[in-house]
Protein backbone atom coordinates (compact mmCIF):
# COMPACT_ATOMS: atom_id res chain seq x y z
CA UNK A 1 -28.61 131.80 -29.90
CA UNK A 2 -28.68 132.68 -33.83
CA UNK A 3 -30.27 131.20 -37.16
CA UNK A 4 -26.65 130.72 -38.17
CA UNK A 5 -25.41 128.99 -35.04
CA UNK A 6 -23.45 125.77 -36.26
CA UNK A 7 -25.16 122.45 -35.64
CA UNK A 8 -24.13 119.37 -36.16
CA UNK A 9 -27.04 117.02 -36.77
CA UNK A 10 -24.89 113.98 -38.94
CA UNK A 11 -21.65 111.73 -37.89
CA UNK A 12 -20.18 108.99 -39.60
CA UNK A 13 -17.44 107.06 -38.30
CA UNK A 14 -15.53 104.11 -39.53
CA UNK A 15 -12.20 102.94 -37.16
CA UNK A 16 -10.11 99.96 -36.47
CA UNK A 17 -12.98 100.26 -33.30
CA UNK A 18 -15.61 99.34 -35.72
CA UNK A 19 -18.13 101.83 -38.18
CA UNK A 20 -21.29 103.96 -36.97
CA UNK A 21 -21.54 106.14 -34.02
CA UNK A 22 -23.10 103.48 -31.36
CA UNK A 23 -19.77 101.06 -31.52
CA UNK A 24 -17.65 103.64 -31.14
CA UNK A 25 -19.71 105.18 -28.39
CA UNK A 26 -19.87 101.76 -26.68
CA UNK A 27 -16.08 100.78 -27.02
CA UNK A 28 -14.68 104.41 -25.88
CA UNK A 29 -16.89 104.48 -22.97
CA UNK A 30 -16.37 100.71 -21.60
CA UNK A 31 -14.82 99.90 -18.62
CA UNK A 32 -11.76 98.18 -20.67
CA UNK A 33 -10.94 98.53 -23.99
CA UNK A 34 -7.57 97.09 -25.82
CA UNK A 35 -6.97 98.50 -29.09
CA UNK A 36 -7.28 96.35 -32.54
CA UNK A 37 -3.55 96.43 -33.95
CA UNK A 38 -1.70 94.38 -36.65
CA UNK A 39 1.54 93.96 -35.93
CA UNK A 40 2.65 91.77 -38.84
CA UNK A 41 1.75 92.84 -42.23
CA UNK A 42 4.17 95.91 -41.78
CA UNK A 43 6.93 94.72 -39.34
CA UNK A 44 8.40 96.42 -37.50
CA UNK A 45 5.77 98.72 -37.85
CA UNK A 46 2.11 98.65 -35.99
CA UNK A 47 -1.09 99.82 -37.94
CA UNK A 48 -4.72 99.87 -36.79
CA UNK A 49 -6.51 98.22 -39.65
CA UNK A 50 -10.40 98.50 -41.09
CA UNK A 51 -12.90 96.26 -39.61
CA UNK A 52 -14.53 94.00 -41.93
CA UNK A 53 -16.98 96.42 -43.94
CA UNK A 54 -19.91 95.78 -46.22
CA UNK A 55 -19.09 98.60 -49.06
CA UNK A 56 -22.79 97.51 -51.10
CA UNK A 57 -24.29 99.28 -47.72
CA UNK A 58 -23.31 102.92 -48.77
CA UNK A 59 -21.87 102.05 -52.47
CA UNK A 60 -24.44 99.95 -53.74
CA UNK A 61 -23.08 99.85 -57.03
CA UNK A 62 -20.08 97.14 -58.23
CA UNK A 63 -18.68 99.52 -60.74
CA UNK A 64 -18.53 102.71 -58.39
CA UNK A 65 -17.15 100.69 -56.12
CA UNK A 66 -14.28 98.83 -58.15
CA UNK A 67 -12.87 102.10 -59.67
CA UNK A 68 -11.98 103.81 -56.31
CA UNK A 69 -9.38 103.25 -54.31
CA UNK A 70 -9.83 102.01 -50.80
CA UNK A 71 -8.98 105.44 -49.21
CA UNK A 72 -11.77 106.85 -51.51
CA UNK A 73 -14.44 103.78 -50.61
CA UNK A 74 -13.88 104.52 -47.01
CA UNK A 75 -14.60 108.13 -47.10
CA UNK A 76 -17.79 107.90 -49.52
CA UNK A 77 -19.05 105.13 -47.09
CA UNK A 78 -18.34 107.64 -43.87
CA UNK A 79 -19.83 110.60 -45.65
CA UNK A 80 -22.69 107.78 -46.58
CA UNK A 81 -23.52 107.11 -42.49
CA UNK A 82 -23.21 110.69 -42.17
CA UNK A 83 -26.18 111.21 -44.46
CA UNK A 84 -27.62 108.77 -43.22
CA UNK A 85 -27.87 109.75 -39.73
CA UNK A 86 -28.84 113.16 -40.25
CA UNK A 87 -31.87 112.01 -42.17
CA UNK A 88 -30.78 113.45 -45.57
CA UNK A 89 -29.75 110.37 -47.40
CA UNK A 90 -32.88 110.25 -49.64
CA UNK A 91 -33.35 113.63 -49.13
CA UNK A 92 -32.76 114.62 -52.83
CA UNK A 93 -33.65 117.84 -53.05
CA UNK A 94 -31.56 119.26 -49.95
CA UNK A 95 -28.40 117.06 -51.33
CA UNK A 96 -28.65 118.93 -54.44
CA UNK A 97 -28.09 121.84 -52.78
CA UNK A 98 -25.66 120.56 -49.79
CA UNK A 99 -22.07 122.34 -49.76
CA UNK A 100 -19.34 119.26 -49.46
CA UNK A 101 -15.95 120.37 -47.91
CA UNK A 102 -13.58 117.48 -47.98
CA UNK A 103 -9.87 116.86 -46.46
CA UNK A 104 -7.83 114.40 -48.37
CA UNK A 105 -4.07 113.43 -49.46
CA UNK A 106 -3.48 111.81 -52.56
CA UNK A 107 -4.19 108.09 -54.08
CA UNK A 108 -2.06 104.67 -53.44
CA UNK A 109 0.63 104.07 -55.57
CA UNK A 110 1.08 101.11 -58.25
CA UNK A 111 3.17 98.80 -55.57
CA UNK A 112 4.05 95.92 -58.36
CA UNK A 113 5.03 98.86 -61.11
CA UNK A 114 7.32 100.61 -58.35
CA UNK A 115 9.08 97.25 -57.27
CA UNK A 116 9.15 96.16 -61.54
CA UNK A 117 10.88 99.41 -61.69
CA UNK A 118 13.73 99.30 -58.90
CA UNK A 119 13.89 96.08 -59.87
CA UNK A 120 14.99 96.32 -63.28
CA UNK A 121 16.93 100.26 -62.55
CA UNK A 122 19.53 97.28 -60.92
CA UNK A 123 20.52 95.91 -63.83
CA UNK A 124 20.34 99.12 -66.41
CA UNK A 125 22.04 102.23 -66.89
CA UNK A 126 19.59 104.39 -69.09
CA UNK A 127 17.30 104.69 -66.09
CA UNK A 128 15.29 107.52 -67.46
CA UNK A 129 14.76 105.94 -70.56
CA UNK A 130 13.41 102.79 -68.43
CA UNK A 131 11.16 105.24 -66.39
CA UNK A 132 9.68 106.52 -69.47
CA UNK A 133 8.97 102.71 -71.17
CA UNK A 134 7.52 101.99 -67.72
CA UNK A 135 5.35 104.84 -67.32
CA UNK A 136 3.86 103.94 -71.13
CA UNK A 137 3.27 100.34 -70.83
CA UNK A 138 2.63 99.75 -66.99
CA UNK A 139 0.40 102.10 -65.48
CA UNK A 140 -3.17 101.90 -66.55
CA UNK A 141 -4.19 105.70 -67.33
CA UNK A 142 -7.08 105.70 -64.42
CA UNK A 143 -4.14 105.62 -62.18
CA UNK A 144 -3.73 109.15 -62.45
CA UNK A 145 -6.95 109.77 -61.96
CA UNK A 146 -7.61 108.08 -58.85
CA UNK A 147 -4.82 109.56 -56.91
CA UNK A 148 -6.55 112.71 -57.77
CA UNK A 149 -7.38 114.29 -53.82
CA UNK A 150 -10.32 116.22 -55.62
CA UNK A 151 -11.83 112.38 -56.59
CA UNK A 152 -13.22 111.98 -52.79
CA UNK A 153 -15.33 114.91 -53.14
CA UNK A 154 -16.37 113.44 -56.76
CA UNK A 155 -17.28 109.93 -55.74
CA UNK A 156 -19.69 111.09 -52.75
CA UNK A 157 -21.41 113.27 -55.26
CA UNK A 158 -21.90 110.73 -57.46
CA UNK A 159 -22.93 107.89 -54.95
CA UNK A 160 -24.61 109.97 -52.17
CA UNK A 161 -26.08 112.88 -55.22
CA UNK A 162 -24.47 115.64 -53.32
CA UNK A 163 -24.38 118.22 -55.39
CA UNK A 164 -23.91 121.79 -54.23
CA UNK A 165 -20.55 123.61 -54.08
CA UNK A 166 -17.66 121.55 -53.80
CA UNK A 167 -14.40 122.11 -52.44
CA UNK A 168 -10.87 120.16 -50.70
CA UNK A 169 -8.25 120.76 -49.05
CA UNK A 170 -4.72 118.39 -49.06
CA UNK A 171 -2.30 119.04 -45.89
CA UNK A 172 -2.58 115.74 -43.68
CA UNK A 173 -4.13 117.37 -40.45
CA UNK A 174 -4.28 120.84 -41.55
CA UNK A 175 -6.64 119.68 -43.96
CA UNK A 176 -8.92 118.65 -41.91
CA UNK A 177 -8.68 121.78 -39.77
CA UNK A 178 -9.27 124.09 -42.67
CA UNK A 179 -11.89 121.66 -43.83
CA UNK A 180 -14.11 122.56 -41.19
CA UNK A 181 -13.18 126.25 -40.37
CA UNK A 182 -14.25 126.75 -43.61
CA UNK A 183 -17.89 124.64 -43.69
CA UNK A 184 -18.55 126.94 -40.23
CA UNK A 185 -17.68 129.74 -41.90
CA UNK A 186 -19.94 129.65 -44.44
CA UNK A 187 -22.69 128.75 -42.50
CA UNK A 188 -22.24 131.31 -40.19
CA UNK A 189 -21.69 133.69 -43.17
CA UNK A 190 -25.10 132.53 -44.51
CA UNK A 191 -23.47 131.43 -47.38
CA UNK A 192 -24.29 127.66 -46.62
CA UNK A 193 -27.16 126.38 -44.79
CA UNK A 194 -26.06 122.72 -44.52
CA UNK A 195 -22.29 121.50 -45.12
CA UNK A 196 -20.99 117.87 -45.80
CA UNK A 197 -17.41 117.87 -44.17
CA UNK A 198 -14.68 115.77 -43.17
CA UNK A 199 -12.05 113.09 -44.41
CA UNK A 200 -10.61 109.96 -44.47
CA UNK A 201 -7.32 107.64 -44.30
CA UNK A 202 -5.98 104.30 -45.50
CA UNK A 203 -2.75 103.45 -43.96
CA UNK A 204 -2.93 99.59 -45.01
CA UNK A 205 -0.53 100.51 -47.95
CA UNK A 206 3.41 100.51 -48.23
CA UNK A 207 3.35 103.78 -49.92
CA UNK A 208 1.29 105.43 -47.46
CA UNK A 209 3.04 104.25 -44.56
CA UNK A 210 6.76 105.63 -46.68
CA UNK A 211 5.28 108.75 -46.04
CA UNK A 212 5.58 108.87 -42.45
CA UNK A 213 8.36 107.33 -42.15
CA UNK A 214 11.11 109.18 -44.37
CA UNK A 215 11.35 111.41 -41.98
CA UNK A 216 11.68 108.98 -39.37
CA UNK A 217 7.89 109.43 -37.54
CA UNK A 218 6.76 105.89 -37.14
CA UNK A 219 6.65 104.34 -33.92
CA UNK A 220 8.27 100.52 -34.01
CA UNK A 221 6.84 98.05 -32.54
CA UNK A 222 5.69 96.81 -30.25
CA UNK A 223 3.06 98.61 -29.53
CA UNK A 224 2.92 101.52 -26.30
CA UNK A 225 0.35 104.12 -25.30
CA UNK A 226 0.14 107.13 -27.72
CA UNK A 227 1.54 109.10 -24.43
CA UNK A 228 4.28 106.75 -23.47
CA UNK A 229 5.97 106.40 -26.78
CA UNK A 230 8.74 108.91 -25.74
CA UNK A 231 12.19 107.09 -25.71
CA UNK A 232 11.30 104.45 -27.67
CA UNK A 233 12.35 103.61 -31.06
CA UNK A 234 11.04 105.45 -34.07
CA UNK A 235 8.80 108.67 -34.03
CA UNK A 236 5.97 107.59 -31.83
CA UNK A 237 3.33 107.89 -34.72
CA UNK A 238 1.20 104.78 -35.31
CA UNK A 239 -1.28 105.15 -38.12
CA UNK A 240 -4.67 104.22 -38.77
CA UNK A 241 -7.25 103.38 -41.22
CA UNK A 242 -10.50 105.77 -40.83
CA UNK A 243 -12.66 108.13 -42.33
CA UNK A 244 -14.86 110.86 -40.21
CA UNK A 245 -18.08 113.03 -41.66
CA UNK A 246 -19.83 115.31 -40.08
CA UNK A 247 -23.24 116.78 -41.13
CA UNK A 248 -23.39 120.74 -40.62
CA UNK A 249 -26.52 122.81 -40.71
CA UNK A 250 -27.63 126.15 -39.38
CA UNK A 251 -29.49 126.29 -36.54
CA UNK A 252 -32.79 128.02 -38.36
CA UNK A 253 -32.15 124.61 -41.58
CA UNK A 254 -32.39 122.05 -38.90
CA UNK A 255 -35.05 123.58 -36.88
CA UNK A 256 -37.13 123.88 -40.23
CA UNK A 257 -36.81 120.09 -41.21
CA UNK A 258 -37.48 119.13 -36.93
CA UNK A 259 -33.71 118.06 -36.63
CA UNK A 260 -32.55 117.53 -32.87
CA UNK A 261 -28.63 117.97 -32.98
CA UNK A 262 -25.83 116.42 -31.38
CA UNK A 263 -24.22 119.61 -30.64
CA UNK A 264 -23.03 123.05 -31.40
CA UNK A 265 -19.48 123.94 -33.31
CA UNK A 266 -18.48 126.67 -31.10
CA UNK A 267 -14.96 128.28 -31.59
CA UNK A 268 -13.00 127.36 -34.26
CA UNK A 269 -9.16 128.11 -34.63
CA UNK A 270 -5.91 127.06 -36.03
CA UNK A 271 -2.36 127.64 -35.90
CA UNK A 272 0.82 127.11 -37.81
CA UNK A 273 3.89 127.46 -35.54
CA UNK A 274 6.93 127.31 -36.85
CA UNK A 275 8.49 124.37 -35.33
CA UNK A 276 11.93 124.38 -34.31
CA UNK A 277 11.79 128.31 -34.32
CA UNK A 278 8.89 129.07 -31.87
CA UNK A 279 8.12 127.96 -28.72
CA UNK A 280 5.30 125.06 -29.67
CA UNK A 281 3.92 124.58 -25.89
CA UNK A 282 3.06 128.78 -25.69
CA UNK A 283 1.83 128.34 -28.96
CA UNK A 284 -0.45 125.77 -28.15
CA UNK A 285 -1.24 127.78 -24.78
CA UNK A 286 -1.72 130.48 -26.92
CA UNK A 287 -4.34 129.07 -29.10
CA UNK A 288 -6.23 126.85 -26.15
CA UNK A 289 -6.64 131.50 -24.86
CA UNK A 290 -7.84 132.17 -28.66
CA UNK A 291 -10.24 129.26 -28.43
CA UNK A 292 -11.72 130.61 -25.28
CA UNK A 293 -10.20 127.58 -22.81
CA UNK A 294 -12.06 128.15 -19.23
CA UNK A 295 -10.00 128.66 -16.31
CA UNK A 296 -11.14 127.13 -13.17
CA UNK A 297 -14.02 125.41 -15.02
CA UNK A 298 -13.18 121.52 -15.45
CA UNK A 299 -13.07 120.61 -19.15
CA UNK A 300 -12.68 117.73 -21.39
CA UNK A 301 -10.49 117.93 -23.56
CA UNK A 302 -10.36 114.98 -26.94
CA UNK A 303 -6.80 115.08 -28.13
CA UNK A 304 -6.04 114.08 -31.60
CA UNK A 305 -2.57 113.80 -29.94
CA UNK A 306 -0.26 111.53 -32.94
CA UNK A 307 2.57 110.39 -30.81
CA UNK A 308 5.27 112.48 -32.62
CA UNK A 309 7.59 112.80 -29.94
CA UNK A 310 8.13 116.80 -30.04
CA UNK A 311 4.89 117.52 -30.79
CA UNK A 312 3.17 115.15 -28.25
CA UNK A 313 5.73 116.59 -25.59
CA UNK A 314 4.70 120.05 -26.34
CA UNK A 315 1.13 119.20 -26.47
CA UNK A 316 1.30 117.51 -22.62
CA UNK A 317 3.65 120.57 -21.51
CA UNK A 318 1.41 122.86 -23.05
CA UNK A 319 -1.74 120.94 -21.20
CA UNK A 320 -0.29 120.10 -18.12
CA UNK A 321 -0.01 123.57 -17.32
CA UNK A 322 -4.08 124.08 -18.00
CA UNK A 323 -4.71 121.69 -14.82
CA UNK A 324 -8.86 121.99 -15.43
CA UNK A 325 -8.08 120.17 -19.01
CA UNK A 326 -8.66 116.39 -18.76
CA UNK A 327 -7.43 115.14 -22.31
CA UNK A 328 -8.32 111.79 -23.48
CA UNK A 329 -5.86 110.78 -26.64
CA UNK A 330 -8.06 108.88 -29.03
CA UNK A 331 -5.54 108.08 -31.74
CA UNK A 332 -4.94 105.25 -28.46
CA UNK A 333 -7.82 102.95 -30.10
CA UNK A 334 -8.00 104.33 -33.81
CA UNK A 335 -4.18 105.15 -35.13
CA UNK A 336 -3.28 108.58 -36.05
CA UNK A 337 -5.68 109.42 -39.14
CA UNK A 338 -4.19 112.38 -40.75
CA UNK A 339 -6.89 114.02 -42.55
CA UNK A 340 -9.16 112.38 -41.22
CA UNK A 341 -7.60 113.21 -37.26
CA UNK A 342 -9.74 116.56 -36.68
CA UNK A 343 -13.39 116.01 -38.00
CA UNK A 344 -12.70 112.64 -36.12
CA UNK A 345 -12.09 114.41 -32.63
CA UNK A 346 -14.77 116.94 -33.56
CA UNK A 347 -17.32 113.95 -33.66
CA UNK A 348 -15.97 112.16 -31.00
CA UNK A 349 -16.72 115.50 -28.90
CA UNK A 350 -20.19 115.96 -29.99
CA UNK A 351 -21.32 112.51 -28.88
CA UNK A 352 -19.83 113.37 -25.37
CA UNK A 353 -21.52 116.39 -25.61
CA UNK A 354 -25.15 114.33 -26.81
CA UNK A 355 -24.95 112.19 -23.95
CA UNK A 356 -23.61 114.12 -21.25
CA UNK A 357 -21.38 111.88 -20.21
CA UNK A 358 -17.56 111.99 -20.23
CA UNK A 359 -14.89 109.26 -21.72
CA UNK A 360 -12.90 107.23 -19.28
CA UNK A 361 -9.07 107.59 -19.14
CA UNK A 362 -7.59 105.75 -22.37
CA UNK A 363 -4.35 105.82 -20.37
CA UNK A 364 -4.87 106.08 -16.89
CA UNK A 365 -1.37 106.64 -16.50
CA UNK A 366 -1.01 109.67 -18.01
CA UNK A 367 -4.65 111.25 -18.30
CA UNK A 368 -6.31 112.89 -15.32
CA UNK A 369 -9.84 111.56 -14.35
CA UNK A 370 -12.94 113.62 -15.26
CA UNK A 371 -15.99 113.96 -13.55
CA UNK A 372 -17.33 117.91 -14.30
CA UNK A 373 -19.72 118.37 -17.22
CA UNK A 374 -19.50 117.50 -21.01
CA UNK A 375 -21.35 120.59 -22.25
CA UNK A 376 -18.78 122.54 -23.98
CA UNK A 377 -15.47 120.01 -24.56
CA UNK A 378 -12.28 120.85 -26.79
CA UNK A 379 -11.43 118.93 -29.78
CA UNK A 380 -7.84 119.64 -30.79
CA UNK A 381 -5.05 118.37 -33.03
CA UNK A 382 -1.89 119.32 -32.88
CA UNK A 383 0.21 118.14 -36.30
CA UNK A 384 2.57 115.21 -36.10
CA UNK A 385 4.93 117.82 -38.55
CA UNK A 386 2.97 121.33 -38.68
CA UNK A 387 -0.69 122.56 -38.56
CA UNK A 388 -2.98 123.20 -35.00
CA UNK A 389 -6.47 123.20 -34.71
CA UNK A 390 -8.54 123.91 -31.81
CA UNK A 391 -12.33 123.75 -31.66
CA UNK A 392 -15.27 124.25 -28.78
CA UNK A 393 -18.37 121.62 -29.18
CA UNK A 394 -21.06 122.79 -27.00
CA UNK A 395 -24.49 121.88 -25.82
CA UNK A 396 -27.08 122.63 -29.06
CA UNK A 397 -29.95 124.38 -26.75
């Protein structure tokens, strides 16, 4: 035990599953749970959607709220219940001086602009002369702006006055992964004594959704198990709208303000294979050894898993080989998040480390039951395209 341990003492979630840690707690651990899908909107493709959501409870003001972008509303309202539930949220003087590591992409695009240009490329020749009268007279200048990934990080220090040192990072799940490597490391450094970090993702968006799919990594419907996507048409990935925050103190910050945590960030790794060239399941093997994996202990093991057919395969090959490791796929109930993916396994780990108590099988097909204890679990994400992350959650005391 250490001053600088790594606690977290602050989650805020917002799924397809609902927002705040007590629904998602209560839908992962029910007997049954079917997950919330729209099929239409995006035919052929499936998306899990945002619940209905209040933005006036964590943005209180109209004009903060109408010049973000969804994707940025939804993580300044996750980072909000964050705050919120680590008792800093009117805490002034510590978010003044609160570190803020975010992981996000960039903004939506300008859907009627794109279609008024394709549209009108059909019928004229001097297409970069029409791209440039386009770009002039269509786009409203805060366009730029608010595809800005940095504008996240901007937005919840203006809303939520979190002030200290800033920083993002851009790279779909490796974001998120470096996001939080880095918010431990400085707090185990001493450099930070309490870290705002984590992401967030709107797929609800035609653009978004192009991204995924040029290179041919969304799942068609309808609609299969995250682990039982293999053979089917399409990539296996089906995306989600989400955001995930996680509060990170010291141990000797939270002790000092009487804050009881969910749990401890224990090892932290990553990887970067290079797929196609290295052997993905040893690399993944490889890092679970790095990460400090028990053998002959039973563990839990919350799997970012995407559905990308290679990546899931090597993921289950890599894991069924580690027979102690009871994964539970939660990308299942919420979509694959991207940056948002890690800090939301991360969380989902700590509250299965706060109550003691494991999740039931998402898929009872193809995840083993669990009945050992939840007092060190492994979050991991393995990247629909590149980018692994591995990290312990243990018991705080």
């Amino acid at each position: 035990m250490s001053s600088t341990d790594v606690l977290i003492t602050g989650i805020g979630l917002v799924s397809s599953l609902g927002e705040g840690i007590d629904a998602h707690w209560q839908k992962l651990t029910a007997d049954k749970i079917e997950p919330v899908i729209d099929a239409e909107r995006f035919q052929p493709y499936v998306v899990h959607p945002l619940p209905a959501i209040d933005w006036g409870l964590q943005i209180p003001k109209r004009g903060d709220q109408r010049q973000m972008e969804t994707w940025q509303r939804l993580g300044t309202y996750a980072a909000g219940l964050a705050l919120d539930d680590a008792g800093l949220k009117t805490e002034e003087a510590l978010c003044s001086t609160m570190d803020m590591v975010v992981a996000a992409g960039g903004g939506e695009r300008d859907e009627a602009v794109d279609a008024a240009i394709l549209e009108a490329s059909a019928s004229r020749e001097d297409r970069a002369v029409l791209l440039n009268e386009k770009l002039t007279t269509e786009l409203r200048p805060t366009l730029f702006l608010a595809q800005l990934s940095n504008l996240l990080a901007g937005n919840i220090s203006i809303v939520h006055k979190v002030t200290g040192s800033s920083r993002t990072f851009m790279g779909e799940e490796g974001a998120g992964v470096a996001a939080i490597e880095t918010a431990a490391a400085r707090i185990r450094s001493g450099q930070a004594s309490h870290v705002l970090v984590g992401g967030a993702f709107q797929t609800e968006h035609y653009d978004m959704l192009l991204g995924y799919e040029l290179a041919g990594y969304l799942h068609r419907a309808p609609w299969k198990s995250v682990w039982q996507r293999e053979g089917s048409e399409g990539g296996g990935v089906v995306s989600g709208s989400g955001g995930a925050f996680l509060v990170l103190e010291s141990r000797e910050h939270a002790e000092k303000r009487g804050r009881k945590a969910y749990a401890q960030l224990g090892a932290i790794y990553s990887g970067r294979a290079r797929r196609g060239k290295e052997d993905l399941p040893a690399a993944i093997s490889a890092l679970a050894a790095k990460t400090g994996v028990p053998e002959g202990k039973p563990m839990l093991g919350i799997s970012g898993v995407s559905g990308a057919h290679a990546a899931t395969r090597a993921e289950k090959k890599a894991f069924d080989a580690m027979p102690d490791v009871a994964l539970r796929g939660f990308s299942n109930l919420t979509g694959h998040l991207k940056e948002a993916q890690f800090p939301f396994a991360v969380a989902l780990a700590a509250l299965a480390v706060r109550n003691d108590q494991p999740y039931p099988a998402f898929d009872g097909q193809n995840e083993k039951p669990f009945e050992g204890q939840t007092s060190d679990v492994l979050a991991t994400t393995i990247g629909y395209h590149q980018f692994e992350g591995m990290a312990r959650i243990l018991a705080a005391d």
